[in-house]
Structures are given as C-alpha cells and as structure tokens.
ModelCIF file with pLDDT and N, C-alpha, C, O atoms, coordinates in Angstrom:
data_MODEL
#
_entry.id   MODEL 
#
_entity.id                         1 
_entity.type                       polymer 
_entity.pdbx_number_of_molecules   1 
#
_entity_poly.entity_id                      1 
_entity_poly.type                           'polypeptide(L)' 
_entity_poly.nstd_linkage                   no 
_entity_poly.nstd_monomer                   no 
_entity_poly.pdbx_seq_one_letter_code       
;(UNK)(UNK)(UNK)(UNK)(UNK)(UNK)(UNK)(UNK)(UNK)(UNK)(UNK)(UNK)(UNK)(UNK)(UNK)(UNK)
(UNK)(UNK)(UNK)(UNK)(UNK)(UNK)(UNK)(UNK)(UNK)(UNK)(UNK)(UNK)(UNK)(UNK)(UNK)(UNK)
(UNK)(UNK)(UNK)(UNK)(UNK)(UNK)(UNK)(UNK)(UNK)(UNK)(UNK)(UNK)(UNK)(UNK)(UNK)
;
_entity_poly.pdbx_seq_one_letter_code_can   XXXXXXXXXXXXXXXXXXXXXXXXXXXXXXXXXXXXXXXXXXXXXXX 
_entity_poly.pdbx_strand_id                 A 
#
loop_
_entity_poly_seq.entity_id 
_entity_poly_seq.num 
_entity_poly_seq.mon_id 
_entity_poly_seq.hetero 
1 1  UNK n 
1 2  UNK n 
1 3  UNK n 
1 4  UNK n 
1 5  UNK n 
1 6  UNK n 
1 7  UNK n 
1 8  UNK n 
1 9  UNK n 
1 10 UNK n 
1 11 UNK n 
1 12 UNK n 
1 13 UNK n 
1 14 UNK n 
1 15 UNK n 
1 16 UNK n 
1 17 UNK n 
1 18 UNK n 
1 19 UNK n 
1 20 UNK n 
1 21 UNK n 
1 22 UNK n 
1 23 UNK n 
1 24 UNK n 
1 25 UNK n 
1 26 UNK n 
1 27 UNK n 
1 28 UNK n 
1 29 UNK n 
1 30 UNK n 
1 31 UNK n 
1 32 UNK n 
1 33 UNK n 
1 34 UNK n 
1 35 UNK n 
1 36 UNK n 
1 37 UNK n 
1 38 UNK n 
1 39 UNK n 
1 40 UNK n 
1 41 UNK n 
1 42 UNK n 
1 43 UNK n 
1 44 UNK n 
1 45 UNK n 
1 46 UNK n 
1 47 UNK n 
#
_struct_asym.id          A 
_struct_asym.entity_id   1 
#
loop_
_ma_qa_metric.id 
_ma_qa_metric.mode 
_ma_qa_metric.name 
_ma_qa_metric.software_group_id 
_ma_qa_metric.type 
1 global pLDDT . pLDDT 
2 local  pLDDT . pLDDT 
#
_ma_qa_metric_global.metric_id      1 
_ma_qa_metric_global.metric_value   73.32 
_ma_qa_metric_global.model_id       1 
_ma_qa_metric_global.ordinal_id     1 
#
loop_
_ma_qa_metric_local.label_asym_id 
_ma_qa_metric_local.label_comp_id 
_ma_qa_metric_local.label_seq_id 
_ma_qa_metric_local.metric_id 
_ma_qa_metric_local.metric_value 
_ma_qa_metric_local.model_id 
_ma_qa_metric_local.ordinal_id 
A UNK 1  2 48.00 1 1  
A UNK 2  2 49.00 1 2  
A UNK 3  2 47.00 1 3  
A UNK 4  2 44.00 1 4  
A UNK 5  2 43.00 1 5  
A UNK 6  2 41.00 1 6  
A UNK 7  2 40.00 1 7  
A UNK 8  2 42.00 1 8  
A UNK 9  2 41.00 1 9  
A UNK 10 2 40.00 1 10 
A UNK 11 2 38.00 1 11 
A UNK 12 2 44.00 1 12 
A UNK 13 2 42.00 1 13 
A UNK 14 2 40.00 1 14 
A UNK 15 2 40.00 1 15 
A UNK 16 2 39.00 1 16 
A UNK 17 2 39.00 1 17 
A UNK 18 2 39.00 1 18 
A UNK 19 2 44.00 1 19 
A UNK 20 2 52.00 1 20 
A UNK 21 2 76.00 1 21 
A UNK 22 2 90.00 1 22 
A UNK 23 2 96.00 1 23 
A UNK 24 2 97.00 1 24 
A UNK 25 2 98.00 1 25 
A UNK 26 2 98.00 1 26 
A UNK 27 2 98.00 1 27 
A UNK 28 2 97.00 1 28 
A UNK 29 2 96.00 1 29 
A UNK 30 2 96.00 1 30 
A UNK 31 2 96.00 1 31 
A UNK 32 2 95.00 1 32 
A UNK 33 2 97.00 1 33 
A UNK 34 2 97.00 1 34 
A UNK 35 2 96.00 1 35 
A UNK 36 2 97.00 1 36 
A UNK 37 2 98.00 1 37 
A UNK 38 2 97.00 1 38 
A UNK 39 2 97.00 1 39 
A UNK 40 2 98.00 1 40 
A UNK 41 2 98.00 1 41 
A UNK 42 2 97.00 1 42 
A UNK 43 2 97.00 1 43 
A UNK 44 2 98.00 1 44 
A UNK 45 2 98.00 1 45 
A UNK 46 2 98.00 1 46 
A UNK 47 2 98.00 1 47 
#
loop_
_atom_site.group_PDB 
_atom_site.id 
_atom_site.type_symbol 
_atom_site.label_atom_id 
_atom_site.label_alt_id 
_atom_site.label_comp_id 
_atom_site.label_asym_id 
_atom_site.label_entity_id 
_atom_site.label_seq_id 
_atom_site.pdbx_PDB_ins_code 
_atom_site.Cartn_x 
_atom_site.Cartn_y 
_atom_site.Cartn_z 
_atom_site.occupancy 
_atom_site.B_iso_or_equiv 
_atom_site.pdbx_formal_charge 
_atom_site.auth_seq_id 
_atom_site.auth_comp_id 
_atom_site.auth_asym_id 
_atom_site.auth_atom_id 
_atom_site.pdbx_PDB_model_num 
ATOM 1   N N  . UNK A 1 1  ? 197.757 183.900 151.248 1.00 48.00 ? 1  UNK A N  1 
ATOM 2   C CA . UNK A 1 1  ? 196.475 184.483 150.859 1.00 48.00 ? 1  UNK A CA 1 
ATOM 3   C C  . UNK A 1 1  ? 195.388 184.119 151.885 1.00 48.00 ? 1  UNK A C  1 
ATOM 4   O O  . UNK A 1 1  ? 194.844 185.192 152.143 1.00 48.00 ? 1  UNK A O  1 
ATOM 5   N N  . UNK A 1 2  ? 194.856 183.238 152.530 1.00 49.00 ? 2  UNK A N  1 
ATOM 6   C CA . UNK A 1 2  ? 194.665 182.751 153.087 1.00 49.00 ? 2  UNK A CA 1 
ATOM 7   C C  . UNK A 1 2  ? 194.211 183.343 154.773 1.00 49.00 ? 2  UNK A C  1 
ATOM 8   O O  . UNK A 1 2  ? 193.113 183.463 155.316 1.00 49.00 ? 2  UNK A O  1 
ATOM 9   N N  . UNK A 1 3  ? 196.007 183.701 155.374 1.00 47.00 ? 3  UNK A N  1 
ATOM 10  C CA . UNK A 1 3  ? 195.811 183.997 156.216 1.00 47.00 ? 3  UNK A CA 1 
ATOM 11  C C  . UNK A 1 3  ? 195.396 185.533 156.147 1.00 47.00 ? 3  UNK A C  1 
ATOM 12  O O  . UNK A 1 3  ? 194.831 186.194 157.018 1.00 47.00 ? 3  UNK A O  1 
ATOM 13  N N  . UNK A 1 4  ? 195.948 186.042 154.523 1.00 44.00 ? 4  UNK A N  1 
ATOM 14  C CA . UNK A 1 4  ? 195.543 187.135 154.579 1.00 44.00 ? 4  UNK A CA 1 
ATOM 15  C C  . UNK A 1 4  ? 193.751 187.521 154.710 1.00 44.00 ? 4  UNK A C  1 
ATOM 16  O O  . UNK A 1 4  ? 193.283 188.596 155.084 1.00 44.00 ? 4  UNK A O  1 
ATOM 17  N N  . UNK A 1 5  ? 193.089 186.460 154.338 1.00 43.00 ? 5  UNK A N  1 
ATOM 18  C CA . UNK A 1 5  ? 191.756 186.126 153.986 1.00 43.00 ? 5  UNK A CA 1 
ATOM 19  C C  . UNK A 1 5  ? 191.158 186.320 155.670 1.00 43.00 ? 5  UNK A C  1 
ATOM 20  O O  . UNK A 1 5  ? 190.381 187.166 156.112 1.00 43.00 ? 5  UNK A O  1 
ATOM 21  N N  . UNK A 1 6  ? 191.758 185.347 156.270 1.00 41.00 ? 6  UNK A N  1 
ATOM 22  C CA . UNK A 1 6  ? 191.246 185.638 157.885 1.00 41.00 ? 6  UNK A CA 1 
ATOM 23  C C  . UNK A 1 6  ? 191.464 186.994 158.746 1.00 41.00 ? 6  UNK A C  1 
ATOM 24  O O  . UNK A 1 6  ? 190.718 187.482 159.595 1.00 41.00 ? 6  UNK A O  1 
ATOM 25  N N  . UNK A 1 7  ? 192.700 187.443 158.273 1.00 40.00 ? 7  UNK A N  1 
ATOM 26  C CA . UNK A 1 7  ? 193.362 188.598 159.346 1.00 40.00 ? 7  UNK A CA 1 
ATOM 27  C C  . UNK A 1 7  ? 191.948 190.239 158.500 1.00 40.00 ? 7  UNK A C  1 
ATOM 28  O O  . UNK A 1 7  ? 191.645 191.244 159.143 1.00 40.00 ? 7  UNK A O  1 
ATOM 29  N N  . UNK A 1 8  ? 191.408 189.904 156.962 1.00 42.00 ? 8  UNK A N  1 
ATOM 30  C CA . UNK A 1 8  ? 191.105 190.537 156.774 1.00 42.00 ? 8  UNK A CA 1 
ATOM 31  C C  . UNK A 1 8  ? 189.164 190.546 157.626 1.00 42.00 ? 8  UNK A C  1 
ATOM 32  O O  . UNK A 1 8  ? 188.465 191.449 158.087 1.00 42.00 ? 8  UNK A O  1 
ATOM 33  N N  . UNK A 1 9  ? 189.001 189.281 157.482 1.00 41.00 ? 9  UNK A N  1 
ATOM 34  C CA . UNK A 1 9  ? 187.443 188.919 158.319 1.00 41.00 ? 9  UNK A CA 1 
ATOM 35  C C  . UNK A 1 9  ? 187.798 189.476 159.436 1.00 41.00 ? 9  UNK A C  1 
ATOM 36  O O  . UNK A 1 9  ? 187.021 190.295 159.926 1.00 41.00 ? 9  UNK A O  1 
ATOM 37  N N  . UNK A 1 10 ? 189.126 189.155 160.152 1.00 40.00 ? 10 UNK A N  1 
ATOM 38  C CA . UNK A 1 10 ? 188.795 190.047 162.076 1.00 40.00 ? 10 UNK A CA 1 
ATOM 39  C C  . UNK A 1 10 ? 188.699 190.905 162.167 1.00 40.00 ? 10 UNK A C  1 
ATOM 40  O O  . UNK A 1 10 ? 187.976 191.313 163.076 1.00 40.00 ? 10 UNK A O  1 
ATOM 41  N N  . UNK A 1 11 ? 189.421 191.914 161.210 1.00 38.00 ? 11 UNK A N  1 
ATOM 42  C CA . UNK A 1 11 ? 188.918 193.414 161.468 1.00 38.00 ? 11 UNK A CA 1 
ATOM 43  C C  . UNK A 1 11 ? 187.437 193.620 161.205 1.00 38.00 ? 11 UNK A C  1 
ATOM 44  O O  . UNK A 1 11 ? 186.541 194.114 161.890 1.00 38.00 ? 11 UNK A O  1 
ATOM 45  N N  . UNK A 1 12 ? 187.471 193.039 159.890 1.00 44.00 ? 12 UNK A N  1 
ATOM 46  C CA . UNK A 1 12 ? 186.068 193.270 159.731 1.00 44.00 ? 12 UNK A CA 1 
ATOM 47  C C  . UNK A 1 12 ? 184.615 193.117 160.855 1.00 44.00 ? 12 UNK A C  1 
ATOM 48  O O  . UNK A 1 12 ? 183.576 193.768 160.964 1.00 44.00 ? 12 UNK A O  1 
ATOM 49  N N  . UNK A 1 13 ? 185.145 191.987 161.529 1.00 42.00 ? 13 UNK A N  1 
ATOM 50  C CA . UNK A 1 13 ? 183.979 191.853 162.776 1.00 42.00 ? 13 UNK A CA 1 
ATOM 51  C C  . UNK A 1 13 ? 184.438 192.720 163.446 1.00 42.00 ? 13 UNK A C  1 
ATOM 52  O O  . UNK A 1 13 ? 183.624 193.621 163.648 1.00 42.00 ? 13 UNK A O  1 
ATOM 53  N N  . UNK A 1 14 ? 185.865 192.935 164.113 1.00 40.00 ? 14 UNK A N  1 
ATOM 54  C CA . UNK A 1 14 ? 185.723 194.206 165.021 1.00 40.00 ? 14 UNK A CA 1 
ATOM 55  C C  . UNK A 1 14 ? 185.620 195.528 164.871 1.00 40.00 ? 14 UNK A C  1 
ATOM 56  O O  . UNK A 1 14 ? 185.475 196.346 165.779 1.00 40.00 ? 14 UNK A O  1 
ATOM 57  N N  . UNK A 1 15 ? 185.694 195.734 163.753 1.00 40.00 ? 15 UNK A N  1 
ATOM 58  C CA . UNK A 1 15 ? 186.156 197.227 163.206 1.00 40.00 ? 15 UNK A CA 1 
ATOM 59  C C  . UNK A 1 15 ? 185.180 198.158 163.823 1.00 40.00 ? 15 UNK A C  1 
ATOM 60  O O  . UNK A 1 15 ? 185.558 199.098 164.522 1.00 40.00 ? 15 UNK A O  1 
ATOM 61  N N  . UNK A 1 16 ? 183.587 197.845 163.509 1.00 39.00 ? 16 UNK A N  1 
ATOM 62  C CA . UNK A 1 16 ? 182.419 198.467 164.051 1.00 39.00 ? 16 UNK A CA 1 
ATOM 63  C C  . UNK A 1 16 ? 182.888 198.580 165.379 1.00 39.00 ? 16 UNK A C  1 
ATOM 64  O O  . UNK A 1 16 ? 182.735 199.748 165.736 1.00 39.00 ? 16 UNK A O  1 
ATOM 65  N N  . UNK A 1 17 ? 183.407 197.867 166.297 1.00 39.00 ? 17 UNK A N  1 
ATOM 66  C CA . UNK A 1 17 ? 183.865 198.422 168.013 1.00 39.00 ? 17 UNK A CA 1 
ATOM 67  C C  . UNK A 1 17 ? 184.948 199.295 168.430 1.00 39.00 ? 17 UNK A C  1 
ATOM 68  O O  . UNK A 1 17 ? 185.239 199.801 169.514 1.00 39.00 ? 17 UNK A O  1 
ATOM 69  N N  . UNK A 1 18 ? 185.513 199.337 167.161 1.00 39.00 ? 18 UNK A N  1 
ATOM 70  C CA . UNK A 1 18 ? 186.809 200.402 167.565 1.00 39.00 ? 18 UNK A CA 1 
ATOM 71  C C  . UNK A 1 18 ? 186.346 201.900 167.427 1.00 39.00 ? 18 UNK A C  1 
ATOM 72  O O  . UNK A 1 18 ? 185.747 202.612 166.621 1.00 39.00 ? 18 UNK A O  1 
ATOM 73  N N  . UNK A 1 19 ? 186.782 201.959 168.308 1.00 44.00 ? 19 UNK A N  1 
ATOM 74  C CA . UNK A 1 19 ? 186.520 203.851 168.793 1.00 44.00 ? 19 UNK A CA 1 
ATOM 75  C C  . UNK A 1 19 ? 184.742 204.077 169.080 1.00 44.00 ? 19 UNK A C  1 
ATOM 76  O O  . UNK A 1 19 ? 183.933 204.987 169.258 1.00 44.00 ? 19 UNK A O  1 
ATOM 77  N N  . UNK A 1 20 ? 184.788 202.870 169.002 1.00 52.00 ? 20 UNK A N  1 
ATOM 78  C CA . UNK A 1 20 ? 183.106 203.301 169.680 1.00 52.00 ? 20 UNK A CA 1 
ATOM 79  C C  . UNK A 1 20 ? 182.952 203.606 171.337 1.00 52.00 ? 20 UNK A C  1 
ATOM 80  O O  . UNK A 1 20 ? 183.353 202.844 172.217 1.00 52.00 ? 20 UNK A O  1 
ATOM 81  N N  . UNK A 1 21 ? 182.265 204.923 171.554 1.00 76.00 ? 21 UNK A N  1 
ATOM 82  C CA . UNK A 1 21 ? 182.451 205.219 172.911 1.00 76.00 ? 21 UNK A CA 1 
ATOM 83  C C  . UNK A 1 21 ? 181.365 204.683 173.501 1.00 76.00 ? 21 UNK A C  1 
ATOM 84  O O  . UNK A 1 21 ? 180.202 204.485 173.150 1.00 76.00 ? 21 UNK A O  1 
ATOM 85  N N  . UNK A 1 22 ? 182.138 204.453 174.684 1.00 90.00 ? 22 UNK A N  1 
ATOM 86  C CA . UNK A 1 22 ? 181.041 203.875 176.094 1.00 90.00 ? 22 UNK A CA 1 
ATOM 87  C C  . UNK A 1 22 ? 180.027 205.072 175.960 1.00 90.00 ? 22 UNK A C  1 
ATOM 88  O O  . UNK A 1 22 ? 180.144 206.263 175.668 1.00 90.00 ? 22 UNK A O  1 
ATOM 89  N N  . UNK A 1 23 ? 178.624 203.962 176.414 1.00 96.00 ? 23 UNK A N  1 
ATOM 90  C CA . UNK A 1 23 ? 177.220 204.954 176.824 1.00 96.00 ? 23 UNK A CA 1 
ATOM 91  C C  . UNK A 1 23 ? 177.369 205.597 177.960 1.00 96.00 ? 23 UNK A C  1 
ATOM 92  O O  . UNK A 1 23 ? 177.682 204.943 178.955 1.00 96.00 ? 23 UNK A O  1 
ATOM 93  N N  . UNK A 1 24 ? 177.156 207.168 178.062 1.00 97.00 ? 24 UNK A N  1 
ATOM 94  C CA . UNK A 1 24 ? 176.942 207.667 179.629 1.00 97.00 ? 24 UNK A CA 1 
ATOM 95  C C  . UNK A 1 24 ? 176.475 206.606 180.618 1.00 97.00 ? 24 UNK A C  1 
ATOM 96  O O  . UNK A 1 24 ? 175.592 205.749 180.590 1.00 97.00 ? 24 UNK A O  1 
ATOM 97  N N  . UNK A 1 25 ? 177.466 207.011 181.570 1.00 98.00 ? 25 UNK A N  1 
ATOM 98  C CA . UNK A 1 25 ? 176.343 206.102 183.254 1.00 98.00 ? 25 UNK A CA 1 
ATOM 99  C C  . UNK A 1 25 ? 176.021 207.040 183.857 1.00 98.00 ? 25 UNK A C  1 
ATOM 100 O O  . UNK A 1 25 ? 176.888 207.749 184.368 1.00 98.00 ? 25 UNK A O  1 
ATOM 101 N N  . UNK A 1 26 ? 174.598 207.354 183.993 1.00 98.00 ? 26 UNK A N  1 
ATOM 102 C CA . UNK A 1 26 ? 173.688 208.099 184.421 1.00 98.00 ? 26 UNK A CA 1 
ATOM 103 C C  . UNK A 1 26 ? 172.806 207.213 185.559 1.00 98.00 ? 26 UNK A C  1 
ATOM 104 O O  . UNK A 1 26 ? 171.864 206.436 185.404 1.00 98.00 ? 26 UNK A O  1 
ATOM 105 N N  . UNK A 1 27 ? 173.399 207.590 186.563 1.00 98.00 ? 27 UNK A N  1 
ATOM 106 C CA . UNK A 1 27 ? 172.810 207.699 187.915 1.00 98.00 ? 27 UNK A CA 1 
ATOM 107 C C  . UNK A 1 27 ? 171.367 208.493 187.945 1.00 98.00 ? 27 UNK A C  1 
ATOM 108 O O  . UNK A 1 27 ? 171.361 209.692 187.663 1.00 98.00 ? 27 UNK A O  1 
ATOM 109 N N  . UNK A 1 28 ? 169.926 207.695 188.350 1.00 97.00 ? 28 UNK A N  1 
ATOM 110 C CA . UNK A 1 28 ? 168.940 208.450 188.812 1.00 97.00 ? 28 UNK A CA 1 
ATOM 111 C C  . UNK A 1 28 ? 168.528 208.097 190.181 1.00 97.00 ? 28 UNK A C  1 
ATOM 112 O O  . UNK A 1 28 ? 168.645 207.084 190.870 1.00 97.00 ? 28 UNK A O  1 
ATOM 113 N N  . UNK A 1 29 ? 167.928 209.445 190.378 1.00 96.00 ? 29 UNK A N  1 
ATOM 114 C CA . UNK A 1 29 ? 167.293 208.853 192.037 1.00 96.00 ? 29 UNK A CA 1 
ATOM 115 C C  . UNK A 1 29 ? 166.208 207.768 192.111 1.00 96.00 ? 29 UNK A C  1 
ATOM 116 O O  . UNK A 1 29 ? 166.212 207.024 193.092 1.00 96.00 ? 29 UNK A O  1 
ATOM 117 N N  . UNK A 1 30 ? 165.225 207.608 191.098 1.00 96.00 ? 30 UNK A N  1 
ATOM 118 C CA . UNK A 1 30 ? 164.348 206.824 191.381 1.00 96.00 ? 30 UNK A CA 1 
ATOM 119 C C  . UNK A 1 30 ? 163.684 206.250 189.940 1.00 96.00 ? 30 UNK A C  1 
ATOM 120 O O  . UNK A 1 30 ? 163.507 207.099 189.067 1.00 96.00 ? 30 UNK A O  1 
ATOM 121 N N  . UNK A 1 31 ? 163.374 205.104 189.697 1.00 96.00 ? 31 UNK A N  1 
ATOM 122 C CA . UNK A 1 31 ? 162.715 204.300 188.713 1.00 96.00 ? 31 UNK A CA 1 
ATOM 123 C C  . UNK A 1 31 ? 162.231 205.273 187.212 1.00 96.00 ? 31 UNK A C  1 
ATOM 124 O O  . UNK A 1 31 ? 162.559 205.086 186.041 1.00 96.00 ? 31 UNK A O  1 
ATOM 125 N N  . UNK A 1 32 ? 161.293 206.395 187.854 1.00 95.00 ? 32 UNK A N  1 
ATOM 126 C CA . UNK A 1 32 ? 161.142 206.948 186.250 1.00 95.00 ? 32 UNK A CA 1 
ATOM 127 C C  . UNK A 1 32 ? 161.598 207.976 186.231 1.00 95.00 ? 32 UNK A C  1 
ATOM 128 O O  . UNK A 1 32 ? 160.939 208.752 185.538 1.00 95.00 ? 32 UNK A O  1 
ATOM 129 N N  . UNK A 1 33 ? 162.887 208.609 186.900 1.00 97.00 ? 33 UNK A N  1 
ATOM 130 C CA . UNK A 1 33 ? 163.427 209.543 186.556 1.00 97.00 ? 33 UNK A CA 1 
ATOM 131 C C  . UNK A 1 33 ? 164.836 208.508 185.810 1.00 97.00 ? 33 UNK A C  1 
ATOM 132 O O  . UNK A 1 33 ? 165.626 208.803 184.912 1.00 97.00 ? 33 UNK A O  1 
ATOM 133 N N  . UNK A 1 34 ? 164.757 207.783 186.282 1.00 97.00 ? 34 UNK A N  1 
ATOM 134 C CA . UNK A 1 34 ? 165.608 206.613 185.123 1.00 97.00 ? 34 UNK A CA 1 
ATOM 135 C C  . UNK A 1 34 ? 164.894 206.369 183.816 1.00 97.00 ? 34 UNK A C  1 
ATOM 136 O O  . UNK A 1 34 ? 165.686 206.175 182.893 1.00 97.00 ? 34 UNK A O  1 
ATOM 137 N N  . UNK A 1 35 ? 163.997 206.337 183.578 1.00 96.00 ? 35 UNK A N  1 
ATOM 138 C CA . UNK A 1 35 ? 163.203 206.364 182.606 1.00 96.00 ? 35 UNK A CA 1 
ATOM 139 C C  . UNK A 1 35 ? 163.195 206.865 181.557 1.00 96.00 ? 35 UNK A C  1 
ATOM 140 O O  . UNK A 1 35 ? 163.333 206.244 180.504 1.00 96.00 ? 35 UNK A O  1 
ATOM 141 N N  . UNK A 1 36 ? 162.958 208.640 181.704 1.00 97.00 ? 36 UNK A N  1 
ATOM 142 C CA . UNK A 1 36 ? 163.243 209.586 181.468 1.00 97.00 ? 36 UNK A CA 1 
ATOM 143 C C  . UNK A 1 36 ? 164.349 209.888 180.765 1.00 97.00 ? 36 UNK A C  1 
ATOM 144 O O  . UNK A 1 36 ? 164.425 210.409 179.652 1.00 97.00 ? 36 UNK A O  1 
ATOM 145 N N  . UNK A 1 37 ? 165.316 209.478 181.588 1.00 98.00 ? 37 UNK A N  1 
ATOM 146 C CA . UNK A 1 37 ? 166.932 209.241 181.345 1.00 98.00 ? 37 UNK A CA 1 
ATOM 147 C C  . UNK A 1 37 ? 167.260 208.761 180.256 1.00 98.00 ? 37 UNK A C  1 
ATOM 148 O O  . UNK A 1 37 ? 168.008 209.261 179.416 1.00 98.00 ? 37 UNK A O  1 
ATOM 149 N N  . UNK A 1 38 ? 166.542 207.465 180.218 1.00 97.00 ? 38 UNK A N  1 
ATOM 150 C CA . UNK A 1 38 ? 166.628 206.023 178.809 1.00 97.00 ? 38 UNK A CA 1 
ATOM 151 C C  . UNK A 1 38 ? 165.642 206.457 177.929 1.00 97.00 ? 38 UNK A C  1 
ATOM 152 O O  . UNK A 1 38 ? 165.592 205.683 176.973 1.00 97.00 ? 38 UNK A O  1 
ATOM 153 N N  . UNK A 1 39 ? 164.617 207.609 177.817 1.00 97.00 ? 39 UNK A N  1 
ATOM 154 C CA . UNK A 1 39 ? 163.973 207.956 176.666 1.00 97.00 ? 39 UNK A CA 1 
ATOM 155 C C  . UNK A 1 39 ? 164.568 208.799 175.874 1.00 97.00 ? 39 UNK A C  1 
ATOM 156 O O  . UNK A 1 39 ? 164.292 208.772 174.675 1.00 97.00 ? 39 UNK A O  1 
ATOM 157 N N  . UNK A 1 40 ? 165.694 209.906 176.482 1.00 98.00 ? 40 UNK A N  1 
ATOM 158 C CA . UNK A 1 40 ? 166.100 210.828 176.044 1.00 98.00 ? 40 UNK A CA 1 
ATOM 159 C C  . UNK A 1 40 ? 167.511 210.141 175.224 1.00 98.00 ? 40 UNK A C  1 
ATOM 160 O O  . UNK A 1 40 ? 167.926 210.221 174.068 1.00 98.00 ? 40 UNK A O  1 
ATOM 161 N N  . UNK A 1 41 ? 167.929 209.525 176.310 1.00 98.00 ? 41 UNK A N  1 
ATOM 162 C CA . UNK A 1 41 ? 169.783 209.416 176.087 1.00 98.00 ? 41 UNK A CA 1 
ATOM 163 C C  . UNK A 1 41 ? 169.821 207.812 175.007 1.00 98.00 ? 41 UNK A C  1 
ATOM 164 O O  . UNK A 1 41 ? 170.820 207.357 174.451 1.00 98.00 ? 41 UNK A O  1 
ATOM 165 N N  . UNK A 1 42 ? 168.384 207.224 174.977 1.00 97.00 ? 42 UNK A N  1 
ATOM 166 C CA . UNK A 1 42 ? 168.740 205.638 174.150 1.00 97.00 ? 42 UNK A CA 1 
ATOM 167 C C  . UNK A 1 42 ? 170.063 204.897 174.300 1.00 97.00 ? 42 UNK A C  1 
ATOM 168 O O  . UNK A 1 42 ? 170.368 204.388 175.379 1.00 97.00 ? 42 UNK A O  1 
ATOM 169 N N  . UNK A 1 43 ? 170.633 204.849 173.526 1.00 97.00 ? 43 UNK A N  1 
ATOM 170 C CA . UNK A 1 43 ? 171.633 203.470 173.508 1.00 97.00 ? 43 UNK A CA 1 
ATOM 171 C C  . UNK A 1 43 ? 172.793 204.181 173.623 1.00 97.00 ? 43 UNK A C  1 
ATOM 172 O O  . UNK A 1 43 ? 173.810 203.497 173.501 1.00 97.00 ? 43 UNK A O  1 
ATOM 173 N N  . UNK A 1 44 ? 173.017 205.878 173.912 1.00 98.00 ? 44 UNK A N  1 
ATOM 174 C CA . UNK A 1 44 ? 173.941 206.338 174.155 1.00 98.00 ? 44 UNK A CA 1 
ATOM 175 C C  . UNK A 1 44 ? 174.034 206.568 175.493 1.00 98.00 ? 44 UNK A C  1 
ATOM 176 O O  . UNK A 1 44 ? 174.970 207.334 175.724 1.00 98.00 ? 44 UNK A O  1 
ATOM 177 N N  . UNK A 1 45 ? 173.229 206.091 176.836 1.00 98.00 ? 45 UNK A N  1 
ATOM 178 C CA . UNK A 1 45 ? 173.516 206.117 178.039 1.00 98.00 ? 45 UNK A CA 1 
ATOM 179 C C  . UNK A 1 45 ? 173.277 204.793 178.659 1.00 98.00 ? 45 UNK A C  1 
ATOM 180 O O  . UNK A 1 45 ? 172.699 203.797 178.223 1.00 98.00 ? 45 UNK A O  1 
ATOM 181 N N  . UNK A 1 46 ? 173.871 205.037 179.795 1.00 98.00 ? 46 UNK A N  1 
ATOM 182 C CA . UNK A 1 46 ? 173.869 203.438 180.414 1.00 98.00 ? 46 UNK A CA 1 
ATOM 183 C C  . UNK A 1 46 ? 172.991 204.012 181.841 1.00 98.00 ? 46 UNK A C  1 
ATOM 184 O O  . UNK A 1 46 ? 173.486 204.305 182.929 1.00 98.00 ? 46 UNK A O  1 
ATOM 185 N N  . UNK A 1 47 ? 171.453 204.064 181.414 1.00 98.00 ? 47 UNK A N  1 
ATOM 186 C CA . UNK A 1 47 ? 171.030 204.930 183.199 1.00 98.00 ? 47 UNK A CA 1 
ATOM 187 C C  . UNK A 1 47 ? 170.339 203.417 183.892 1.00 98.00 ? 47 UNK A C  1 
ATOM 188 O O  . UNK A 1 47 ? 169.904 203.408 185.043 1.00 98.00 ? 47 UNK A O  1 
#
C-alpha cells in the first residue's frame, strides 16, 4: 500500500508535464520586435 501510496504521488507531480508541448522558439531581429513576440505568444513561445 505504501509503495502504492508513493508510485501514486509521482505521477501526480509529473502528470501536469506529460504531453505538455515545448513553447515556440521565435527568433527576432531586434529587442522589441522580441517584445512584441512575448506579448502576443506569452508562455506559449520561447522568443
């Protein structure tokens, strides 16, 4: 029971990361066209 108790907590912490997709990497030419980038795209791009 026990170990069943632990094996059930690890999923639980990882579960939220599985199948979660990587943020776009969005390349900009310059500082606030990066900006721009991170206002639109939030925590779903990596600019």
């Amino acid at each position: 029971m026990r170990y069943t108790l632990l094996l059930l907590l690890l999923v639980s912490a990882v579960g939220p990361a599985v199948g979660r997709a990587e943020p776009l990497r969005v390349f900009a030419s310059v500082v606030p066209i990066r900006t721009c980038v991170e206002r639109v795209g939030g925590e779903h791009v990596d600019a």
